[in-house]
PDB file of N, CA and C in Angstrom:
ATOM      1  N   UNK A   1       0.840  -1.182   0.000  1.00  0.00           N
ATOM      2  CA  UNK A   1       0.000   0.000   0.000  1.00  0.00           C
ATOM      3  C   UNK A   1       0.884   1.244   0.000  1.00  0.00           C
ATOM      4  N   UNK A   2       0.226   2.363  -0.511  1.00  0.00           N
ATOM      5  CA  UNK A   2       0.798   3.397  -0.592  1.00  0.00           C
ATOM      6  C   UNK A   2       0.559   4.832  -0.187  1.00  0.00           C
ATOM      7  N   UNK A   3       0.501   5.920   0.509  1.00  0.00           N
ATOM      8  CA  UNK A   3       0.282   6.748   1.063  1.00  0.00           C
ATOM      9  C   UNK A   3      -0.243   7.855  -0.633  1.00  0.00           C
ATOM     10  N   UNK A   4      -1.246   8.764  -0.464  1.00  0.00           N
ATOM     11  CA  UNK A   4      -1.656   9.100  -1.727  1.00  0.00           C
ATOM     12  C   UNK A   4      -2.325  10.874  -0.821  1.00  0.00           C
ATOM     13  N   UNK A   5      -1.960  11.786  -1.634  1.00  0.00           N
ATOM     14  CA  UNK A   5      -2.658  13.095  -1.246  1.00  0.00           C
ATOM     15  C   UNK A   5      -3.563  13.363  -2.565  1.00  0.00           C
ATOM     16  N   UNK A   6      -4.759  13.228  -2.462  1.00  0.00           N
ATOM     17  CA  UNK A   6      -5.814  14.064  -3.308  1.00  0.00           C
ATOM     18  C   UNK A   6      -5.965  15.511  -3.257  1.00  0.00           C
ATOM     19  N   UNK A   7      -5.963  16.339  -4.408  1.00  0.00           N
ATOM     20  CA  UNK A   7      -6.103  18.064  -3.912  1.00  0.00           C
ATOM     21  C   UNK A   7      -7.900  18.362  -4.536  1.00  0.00           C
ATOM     22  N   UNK A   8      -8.028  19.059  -4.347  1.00  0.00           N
ATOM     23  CA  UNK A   8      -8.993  19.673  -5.154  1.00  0.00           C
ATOM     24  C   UNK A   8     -10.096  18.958  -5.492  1.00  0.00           C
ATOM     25  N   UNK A   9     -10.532  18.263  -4.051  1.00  0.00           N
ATOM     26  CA  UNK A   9     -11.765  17.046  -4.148  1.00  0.00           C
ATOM     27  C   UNK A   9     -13.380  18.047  -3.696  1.00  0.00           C
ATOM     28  N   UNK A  10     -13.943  18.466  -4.871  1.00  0.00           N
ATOM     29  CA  UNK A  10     -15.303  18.986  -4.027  1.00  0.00           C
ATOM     30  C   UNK A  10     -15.409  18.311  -2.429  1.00  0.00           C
ATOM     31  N   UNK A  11     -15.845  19.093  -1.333  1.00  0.00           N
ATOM     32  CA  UNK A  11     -15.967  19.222  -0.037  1.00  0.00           C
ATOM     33  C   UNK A  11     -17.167  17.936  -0.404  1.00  0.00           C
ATOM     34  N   UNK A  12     -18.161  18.309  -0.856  1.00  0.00           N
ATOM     35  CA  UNK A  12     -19.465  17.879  -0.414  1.00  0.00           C
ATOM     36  C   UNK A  12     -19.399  16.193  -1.117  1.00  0.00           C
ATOM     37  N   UNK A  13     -18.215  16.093  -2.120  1.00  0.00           N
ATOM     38  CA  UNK A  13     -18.870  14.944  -2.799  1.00  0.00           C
ATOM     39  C   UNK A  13     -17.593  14.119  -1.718  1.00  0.00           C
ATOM     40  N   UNK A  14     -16.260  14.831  -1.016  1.00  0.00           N
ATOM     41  CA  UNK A  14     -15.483  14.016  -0.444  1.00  0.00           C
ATOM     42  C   UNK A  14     -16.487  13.173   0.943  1.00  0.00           C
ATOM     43  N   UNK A  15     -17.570  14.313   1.156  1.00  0.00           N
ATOM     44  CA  UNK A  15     -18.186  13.961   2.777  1.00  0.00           C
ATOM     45  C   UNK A  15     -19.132  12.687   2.716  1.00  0.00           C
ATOM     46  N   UNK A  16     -19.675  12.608   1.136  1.00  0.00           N
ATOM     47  CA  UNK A  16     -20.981  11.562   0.672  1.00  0.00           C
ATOM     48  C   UNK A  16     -20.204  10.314   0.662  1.00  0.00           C
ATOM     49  N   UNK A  17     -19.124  10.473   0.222  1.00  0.00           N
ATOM     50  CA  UNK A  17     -17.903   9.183  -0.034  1.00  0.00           C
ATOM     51  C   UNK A  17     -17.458   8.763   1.243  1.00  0.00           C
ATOM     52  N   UNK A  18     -17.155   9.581   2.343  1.00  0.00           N
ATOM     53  CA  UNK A  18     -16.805   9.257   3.406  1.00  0.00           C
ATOM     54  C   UNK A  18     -17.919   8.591   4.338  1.00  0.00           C
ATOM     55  N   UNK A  19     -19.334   9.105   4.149  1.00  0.00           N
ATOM     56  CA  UNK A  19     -20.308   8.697   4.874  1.00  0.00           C
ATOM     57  C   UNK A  19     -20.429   7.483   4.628  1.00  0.00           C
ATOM     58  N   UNK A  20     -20.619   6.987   3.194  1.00  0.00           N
ATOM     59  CA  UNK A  20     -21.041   5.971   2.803  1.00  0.00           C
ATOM     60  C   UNK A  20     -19.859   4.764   3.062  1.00  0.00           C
ATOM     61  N   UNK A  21     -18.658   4.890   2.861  1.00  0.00           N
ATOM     62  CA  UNK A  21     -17.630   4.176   3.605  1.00  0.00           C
ATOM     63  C   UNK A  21     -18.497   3.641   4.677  1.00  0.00           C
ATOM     64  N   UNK A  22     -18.444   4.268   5.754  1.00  0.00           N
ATOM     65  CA  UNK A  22     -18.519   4.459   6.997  1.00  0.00           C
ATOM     66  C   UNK A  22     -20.120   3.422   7.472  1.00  0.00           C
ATOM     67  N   UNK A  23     -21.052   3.580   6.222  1.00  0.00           N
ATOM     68  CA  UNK A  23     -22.046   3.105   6.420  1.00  0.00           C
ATOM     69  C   UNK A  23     -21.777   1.231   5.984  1.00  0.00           C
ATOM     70  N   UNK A  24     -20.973   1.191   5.111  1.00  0.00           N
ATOM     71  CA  UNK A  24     -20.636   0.162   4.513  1.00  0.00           C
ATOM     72  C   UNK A  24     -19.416  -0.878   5.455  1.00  0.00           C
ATOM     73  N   UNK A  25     -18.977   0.253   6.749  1.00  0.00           N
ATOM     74  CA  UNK A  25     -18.416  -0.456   7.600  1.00  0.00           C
ATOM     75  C   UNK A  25     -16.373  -0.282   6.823  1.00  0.00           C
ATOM     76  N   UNK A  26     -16.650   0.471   5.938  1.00  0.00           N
ATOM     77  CA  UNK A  26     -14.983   0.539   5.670  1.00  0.00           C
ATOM     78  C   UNK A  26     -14.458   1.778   6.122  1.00  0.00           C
ATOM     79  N   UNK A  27     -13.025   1.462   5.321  1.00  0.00           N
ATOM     80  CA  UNK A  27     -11.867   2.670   6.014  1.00  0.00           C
ATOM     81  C   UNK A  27     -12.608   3.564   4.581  1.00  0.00           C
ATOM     82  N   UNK A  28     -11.833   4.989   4.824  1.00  0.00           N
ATOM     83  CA  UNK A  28     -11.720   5.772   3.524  1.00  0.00           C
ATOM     84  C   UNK A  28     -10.929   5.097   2.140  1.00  0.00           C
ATOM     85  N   UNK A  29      -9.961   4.569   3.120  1.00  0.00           N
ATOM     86  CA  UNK A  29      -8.656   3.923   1.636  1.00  0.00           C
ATOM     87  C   UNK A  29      -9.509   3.446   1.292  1.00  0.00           C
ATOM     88  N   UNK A  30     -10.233   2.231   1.795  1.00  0.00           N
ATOM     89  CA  UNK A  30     -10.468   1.129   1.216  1.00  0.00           C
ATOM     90  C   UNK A  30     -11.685   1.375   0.444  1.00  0.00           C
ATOM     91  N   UNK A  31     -12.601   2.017   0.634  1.00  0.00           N
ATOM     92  CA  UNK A  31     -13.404   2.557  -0.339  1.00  0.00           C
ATOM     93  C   UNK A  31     -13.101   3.172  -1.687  1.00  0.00           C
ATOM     94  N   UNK A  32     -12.162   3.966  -1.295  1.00  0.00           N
ATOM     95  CA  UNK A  32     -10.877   4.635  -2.592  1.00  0.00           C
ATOM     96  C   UNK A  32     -10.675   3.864  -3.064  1.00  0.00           C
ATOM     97  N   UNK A  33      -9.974   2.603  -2.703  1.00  0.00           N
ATOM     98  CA  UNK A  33      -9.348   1.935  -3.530  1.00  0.00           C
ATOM     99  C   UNK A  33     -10.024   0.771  -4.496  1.00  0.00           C
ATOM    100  N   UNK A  34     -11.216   0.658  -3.690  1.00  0.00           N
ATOM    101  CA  UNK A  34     -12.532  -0.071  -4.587  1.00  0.00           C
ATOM    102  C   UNK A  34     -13.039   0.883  -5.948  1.00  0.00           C
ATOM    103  N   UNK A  35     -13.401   2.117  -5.375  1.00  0.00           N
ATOM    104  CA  UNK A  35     -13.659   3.320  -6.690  1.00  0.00           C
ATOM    105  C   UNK A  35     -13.037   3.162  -7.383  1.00  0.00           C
ATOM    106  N   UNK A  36     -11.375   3.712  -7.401  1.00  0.00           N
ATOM    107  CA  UNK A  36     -10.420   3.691  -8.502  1.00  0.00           C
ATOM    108  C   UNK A  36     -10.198   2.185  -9.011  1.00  0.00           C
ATOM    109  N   UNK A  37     -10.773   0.911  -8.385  1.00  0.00           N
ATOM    110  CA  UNK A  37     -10.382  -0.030  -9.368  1.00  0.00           C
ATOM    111  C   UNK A  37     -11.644  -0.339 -10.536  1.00  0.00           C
ATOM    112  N   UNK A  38     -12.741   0.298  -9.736  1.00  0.00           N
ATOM    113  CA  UNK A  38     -14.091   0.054 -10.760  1.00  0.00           C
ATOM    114  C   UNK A  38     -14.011   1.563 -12.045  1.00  0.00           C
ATOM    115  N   UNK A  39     -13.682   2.244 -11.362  1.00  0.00           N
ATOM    116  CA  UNK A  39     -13.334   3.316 -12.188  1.00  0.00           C
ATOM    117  C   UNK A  39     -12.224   3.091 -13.689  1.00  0.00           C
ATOM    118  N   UNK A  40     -11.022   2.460 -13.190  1.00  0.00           N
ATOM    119  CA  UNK A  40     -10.014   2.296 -13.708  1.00  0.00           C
ATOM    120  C   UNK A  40     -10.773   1.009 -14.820  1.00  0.00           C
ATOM    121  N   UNK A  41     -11.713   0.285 -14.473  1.00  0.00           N
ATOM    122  CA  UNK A  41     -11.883  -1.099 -15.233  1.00  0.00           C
ATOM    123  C   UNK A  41     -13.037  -0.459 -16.305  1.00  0.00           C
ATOM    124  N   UNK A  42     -13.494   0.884 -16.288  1.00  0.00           N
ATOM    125  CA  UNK A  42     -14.492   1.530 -17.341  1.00  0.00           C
ATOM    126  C   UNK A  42     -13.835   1.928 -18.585  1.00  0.00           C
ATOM    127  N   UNK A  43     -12.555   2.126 -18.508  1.00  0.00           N
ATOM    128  CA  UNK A  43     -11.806   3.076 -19.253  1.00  0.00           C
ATOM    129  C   UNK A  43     -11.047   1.760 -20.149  1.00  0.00           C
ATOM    130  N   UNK A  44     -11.408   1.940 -21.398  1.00  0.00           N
ATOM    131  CA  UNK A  44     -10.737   1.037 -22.221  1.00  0.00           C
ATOM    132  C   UNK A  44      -9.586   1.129 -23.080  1.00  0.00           C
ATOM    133  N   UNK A  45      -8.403   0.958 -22.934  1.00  0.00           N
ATOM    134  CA  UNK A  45      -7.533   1.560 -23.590  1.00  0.00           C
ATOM    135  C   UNK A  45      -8.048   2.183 -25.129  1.00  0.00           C
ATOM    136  N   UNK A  46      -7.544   2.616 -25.789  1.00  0.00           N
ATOM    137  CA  UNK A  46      -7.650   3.050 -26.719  1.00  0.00           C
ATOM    138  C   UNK A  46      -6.939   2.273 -27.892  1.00  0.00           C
ATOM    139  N   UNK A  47      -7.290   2.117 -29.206  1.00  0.00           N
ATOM    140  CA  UNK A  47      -6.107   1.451 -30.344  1.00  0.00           C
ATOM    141  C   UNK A  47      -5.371   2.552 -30.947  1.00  0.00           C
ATOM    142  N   UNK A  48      -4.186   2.083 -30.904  1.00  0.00           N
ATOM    143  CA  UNK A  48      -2.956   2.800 -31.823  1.00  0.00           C
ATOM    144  C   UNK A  48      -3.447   2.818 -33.284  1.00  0.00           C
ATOM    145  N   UNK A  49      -3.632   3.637 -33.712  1.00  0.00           N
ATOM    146  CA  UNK A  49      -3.675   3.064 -35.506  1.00  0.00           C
ATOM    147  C   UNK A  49      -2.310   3.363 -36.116  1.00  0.00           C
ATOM    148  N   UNK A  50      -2.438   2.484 -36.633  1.00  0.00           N
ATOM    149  CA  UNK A  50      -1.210   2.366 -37.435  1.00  0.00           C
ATOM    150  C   UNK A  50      -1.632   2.567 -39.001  1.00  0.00           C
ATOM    151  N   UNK A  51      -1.162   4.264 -39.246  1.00  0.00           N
ATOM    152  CA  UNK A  51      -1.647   4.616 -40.839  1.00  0.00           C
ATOM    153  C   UNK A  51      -1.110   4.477 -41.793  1.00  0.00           C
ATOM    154  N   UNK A  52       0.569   4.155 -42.035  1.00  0.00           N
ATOM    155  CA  UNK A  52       1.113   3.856 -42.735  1.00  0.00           C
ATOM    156  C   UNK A  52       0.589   2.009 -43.416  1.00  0.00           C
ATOM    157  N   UNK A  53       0.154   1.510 -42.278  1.00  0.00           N
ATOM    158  CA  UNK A  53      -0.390   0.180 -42.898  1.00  0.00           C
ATOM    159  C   UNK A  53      -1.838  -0.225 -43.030  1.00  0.00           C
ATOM    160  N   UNK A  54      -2.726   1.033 -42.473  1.00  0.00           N
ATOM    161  CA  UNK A  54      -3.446   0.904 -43.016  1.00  0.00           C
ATOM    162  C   UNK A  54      -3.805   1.416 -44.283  1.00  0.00           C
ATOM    163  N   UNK A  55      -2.989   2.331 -45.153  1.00  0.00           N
ATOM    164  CA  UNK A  55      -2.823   2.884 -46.440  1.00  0.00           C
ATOM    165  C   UNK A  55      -2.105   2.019 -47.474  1.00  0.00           C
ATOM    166  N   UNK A  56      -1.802   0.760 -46.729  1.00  0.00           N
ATOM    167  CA  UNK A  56      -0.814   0.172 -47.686  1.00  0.00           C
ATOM    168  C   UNK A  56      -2.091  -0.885 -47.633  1.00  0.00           C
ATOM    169  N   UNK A  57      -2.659  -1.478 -46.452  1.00  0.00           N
ATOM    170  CA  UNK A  57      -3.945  -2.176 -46.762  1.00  0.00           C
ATOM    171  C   UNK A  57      -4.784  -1.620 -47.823  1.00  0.00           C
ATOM    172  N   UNK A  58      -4.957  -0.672 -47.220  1.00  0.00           N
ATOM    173  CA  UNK A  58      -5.956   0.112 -48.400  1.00  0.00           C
ATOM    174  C   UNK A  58      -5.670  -0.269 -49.979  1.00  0.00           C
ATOM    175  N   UNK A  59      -4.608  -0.222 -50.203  1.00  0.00           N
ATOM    176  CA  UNK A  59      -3.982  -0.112 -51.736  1.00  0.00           C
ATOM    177  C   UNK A  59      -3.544  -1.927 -52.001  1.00  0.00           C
ATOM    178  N   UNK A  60      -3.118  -2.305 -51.177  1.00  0.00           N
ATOM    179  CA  UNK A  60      -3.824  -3.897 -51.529  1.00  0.00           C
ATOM    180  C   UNK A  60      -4.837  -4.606 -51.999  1.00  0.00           C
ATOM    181  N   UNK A  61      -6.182  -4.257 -51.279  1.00  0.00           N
ATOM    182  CA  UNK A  61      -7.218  -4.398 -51.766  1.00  0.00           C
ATOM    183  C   UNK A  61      -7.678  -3.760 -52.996  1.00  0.00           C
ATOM    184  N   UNK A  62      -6.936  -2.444 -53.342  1.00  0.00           N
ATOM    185  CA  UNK A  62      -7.506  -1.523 -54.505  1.00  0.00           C
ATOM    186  C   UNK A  62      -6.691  -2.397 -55.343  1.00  0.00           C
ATOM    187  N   UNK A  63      -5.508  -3.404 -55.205  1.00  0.00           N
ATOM    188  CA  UNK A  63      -4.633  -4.400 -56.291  1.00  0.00           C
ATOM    189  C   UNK A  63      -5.103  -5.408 -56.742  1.00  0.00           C
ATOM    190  N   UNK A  64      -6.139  -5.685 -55.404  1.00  0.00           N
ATOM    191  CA  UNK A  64      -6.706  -7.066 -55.537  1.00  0.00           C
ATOM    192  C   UNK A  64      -7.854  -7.181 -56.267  1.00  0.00           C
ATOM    193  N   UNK A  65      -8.187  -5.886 -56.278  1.00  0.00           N
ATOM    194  CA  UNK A  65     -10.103  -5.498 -56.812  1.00  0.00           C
ATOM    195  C   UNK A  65      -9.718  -5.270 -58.488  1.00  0.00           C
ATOM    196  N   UNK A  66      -8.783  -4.756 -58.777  1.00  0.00           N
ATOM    197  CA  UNK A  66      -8.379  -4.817 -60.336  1.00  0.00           C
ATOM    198  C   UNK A  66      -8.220  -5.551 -61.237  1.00  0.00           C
ATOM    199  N   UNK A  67      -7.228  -7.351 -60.308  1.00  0.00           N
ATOM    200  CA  UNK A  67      -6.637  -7.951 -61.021  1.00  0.00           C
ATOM    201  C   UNK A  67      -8.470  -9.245 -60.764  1.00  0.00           C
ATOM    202  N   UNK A  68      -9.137  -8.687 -59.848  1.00  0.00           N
ATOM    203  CA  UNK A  68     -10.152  -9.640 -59.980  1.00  0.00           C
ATOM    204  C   UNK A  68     -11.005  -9.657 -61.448  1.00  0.00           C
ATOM    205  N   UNK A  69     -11.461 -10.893 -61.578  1.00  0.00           N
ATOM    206  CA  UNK A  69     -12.267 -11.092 -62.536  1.00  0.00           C
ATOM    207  C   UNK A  69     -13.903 -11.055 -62.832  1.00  0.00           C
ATOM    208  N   UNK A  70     -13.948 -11.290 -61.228  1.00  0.00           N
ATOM    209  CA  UNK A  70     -15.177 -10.927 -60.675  1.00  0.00           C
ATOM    210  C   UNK A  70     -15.644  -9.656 -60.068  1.00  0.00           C
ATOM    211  N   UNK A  71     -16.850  -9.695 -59.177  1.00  0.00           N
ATOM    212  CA  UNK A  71     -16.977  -8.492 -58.650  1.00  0.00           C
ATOM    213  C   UNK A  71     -16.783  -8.428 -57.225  1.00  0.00           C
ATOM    214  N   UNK A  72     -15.073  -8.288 -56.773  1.00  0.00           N
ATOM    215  CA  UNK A  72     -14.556  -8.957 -55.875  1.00  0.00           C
ATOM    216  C   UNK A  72     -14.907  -7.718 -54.858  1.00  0.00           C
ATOM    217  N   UNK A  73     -15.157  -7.903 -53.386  1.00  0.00           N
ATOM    218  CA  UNK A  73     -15.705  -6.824 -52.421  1.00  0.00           C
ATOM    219  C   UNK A  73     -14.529  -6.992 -51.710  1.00  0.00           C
ATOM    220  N   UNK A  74     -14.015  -5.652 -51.116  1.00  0.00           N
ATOM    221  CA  UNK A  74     -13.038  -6.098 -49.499  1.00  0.00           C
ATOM    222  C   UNK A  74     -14.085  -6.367 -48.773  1.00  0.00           C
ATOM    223  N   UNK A  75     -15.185  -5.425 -48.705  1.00  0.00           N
ATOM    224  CA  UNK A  75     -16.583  -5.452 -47.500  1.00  0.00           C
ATOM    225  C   UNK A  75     -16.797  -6.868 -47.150  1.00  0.00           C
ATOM    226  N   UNK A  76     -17.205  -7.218 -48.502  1.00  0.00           N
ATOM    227  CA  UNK A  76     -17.840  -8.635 -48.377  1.00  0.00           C
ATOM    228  C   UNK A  76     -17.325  -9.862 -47.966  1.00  0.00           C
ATOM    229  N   UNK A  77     -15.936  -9.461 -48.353  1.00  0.00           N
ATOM    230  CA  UNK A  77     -14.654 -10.593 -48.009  1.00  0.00           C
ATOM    231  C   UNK A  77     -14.688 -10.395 -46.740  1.00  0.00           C
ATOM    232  N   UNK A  78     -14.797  -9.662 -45.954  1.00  0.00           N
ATOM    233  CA  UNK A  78     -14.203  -9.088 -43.996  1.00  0.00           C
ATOM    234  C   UNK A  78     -15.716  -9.541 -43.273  1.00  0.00           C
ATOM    235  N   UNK A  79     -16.813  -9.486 -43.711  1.00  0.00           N
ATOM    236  CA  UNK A  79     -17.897 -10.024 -43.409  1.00  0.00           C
ATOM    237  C   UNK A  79     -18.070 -11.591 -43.096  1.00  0.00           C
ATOM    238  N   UNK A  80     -17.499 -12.210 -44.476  1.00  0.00           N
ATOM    239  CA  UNK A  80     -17.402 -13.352 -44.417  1.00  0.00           C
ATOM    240  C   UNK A  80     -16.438 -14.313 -43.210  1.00  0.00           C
ATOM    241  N   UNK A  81     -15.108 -13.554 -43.407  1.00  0.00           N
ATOM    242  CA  UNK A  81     -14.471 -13.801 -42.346  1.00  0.00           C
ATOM    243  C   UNK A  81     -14.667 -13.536 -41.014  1.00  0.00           C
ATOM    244  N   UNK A  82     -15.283 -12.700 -41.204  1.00  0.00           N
ATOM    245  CA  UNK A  82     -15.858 -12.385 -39.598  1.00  0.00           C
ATOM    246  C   UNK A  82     -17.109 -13.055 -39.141  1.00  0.00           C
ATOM    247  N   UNK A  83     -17.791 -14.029 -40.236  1.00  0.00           N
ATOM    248  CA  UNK A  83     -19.152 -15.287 -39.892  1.00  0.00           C
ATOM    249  C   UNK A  83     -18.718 -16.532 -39.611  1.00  0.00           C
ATOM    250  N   UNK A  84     -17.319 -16.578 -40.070  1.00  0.00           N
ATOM    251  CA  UNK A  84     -16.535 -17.595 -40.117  1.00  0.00           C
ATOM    252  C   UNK A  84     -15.813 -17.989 -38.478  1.00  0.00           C
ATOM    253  N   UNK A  85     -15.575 -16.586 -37.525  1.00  0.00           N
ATOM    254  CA  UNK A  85     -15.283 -16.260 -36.338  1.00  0.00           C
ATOM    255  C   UNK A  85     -16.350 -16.896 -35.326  1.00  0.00           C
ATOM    256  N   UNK A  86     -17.516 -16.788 -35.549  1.00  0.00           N
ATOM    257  CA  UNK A  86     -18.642 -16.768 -34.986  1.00  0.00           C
ATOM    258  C   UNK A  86     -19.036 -18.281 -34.280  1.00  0.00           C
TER     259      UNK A  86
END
């Protein structure tokens, strides 16, 4: 465990947090430390995109759609594979 200073906590919402601790039979930490892990588990990282490959994807498929003979889809192709997941 680790010692932690919060600044700049609204008064009224620190006192509702503390009550309710208190009603629930815990410390302050330990209420804190329940919040910030349910808190922390909302937040979903984010994806990196990577644009250099998705522009080179891009232009793959625009290679692949040319040399087709048919009326070849990326859409339809990523659909499929993705029923195939299922």
């Amino acid at each position: 465990m680790m010692s932690v200073t919060i600044k700049d906590v609204d008064e009224n919402v620190y006192k509702n947090f503390k009550a309710e601790a208190v009603r629930r039979g815990l410390k302050v930490s330990e209420a804190a430390t329940e919040a910030f892990r349910f808190w922390a588990s909302l937040k979903k990282p984010r994806r990196v995109r990577n644009w250099s490959r998705i522009k080179k994807a891009s232009k793959d498929i625009d290679r692949l759609r040319e040399k087709s003979e048919s009326k070849w889809s990326g859409t339809e192709e990523i659909r499929k594979w993705r029923d195939r997941r299922k």
